[in-house]
C-alpha atoms as a PDB file:
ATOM      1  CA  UNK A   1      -0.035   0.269  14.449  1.00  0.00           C
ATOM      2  CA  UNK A   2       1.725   3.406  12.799  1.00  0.00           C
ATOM      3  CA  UNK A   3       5.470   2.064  13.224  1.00  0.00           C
ATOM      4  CA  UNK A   4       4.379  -1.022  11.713  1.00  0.00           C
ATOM      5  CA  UNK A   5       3.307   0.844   8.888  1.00  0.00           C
ATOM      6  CA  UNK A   6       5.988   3.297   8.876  1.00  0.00           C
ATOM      7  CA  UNK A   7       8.316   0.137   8.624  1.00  0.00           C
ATOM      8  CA  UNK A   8       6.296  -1.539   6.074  1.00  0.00           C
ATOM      9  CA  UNK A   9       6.539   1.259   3.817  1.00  0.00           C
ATOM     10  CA  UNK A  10      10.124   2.302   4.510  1.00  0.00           C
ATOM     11  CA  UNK A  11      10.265  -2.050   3.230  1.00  0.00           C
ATOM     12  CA  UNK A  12       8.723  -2.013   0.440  1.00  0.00           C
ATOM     13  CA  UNK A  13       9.825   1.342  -0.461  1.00  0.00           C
ATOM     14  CA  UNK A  14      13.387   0.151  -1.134  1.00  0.00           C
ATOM     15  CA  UNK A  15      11.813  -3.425  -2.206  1.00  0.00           C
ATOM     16  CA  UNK A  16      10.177  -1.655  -4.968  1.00  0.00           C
ATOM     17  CA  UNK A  17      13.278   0.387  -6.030  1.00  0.00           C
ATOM     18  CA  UNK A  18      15.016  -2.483  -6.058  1.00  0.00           C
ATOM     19  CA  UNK A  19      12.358  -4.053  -8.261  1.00  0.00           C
ATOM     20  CA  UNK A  20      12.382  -1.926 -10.741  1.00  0.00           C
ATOM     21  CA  UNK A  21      15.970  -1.216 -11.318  1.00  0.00           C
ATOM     22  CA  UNK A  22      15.773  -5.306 -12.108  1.00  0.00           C
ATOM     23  CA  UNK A  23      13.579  -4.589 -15.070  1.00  0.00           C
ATOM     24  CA  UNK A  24      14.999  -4.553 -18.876  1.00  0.00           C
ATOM     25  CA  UNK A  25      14.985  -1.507 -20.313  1.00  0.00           C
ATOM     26  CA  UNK A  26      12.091  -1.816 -23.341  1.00  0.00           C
ATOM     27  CA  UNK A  27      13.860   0.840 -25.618  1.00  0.00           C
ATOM     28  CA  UNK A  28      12.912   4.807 -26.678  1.00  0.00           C
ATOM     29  CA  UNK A  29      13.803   5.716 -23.487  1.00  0.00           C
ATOM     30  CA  UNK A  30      17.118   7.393 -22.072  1.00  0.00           C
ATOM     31  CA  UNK A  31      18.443   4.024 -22.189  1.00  0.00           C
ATOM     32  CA  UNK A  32      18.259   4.036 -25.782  1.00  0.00           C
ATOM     33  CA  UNK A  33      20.596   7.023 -25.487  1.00  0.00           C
ATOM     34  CA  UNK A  34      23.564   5.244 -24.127  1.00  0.00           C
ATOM     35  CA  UNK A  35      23.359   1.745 -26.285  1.00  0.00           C
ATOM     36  CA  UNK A  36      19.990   0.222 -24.517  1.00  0.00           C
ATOM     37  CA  UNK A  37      18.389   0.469 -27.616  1.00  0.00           C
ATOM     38  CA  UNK A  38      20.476  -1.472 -29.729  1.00  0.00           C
ATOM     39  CA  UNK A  39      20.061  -4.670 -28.641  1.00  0.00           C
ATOM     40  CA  UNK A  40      16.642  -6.283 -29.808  1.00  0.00           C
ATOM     41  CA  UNK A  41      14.066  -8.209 -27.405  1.00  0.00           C
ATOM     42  CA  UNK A  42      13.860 -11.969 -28.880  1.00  0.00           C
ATOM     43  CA  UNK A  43      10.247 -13.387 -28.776  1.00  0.00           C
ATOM     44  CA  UNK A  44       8.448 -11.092 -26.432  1.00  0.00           C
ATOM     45  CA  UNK A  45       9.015 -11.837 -22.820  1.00  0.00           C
ATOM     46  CA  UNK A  46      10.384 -14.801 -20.336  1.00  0.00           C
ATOM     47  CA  UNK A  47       8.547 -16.372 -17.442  1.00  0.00           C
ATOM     48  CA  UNK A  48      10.618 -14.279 -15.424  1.00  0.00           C
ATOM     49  CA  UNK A  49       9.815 -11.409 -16.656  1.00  0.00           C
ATOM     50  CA  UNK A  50       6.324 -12.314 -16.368  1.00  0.00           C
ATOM     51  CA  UNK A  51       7.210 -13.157 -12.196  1.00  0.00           C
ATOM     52  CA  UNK A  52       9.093 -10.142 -12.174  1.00  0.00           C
ATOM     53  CA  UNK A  53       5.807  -7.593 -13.091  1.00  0.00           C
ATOM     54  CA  UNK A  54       3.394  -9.684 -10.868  1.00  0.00           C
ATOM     55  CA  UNK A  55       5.892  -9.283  -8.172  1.00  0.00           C
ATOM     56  CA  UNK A  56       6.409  -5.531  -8.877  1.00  0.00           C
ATOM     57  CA  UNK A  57       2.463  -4.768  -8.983  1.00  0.00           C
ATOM     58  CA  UNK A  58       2.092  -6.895  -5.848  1.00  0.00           C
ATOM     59  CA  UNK A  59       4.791  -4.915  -3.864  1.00  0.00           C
ATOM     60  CA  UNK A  60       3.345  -1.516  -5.443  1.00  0.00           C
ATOM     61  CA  UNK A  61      -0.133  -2.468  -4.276  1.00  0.00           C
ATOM     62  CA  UNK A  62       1.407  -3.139  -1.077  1.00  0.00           C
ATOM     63  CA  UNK A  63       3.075   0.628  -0.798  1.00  0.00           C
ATOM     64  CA  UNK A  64      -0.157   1.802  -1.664  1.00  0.00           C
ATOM     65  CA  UNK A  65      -1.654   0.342   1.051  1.00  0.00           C
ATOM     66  CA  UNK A  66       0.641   1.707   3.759  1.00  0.00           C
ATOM     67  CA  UNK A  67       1.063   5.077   2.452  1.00  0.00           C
ATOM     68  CA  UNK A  68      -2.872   5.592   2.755  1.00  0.00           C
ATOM     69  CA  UNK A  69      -3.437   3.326   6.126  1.00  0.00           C
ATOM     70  CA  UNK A  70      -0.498   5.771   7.448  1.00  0.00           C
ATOM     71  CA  UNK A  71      -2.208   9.049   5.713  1.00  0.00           C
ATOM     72  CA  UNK A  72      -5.358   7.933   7.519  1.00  0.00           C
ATOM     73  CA  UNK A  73      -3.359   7.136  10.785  1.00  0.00           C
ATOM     74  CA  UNK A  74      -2.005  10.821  10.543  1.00  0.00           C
ATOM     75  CA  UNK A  75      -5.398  12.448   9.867  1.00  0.00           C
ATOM     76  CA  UNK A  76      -7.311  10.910  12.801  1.00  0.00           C
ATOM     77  CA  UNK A  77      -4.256  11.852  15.159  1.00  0.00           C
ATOM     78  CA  UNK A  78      -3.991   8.407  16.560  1.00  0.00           C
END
């Protein structure tokens, strides 16, 4: 039970990175700093976008998850 998740979270860790790198920078951040902020958003956001978050939340809910099953794991010594 604690390698699977230990592999999980060593998964979704990098899923998550990945995730996140994928998003558009939203401006008045350090991407602003190096021409990021110039360009300007049309409309508010795509459908993908939208996919994108729910997908992000859903993998982040799934870290979440595995780094407290495998706290819990650690604590009872099993």
């Amino acid at each position: 039970m604690r390698l699977t998740l230990q592999i999980i979270l060593i998964l979704s860790s990098m899923l998550l990175v990945l995730l996140v790198l994928l998003h558009r920078g939203r401006g008045g951040g350090l991407s602003s700093l190096f021409g990021g902020g110039v360009q300007s958003s049309l409309s508010g956001s795509s459908v993908v976008e939208k996919n994108l978050d729910r997908l992000t939340l859903f993998v982040g809910a799934i870290w979440l998850i595995s780094i407290v099953g495998t706290g819990l794991l650690i604590k009872v010594g099993v």
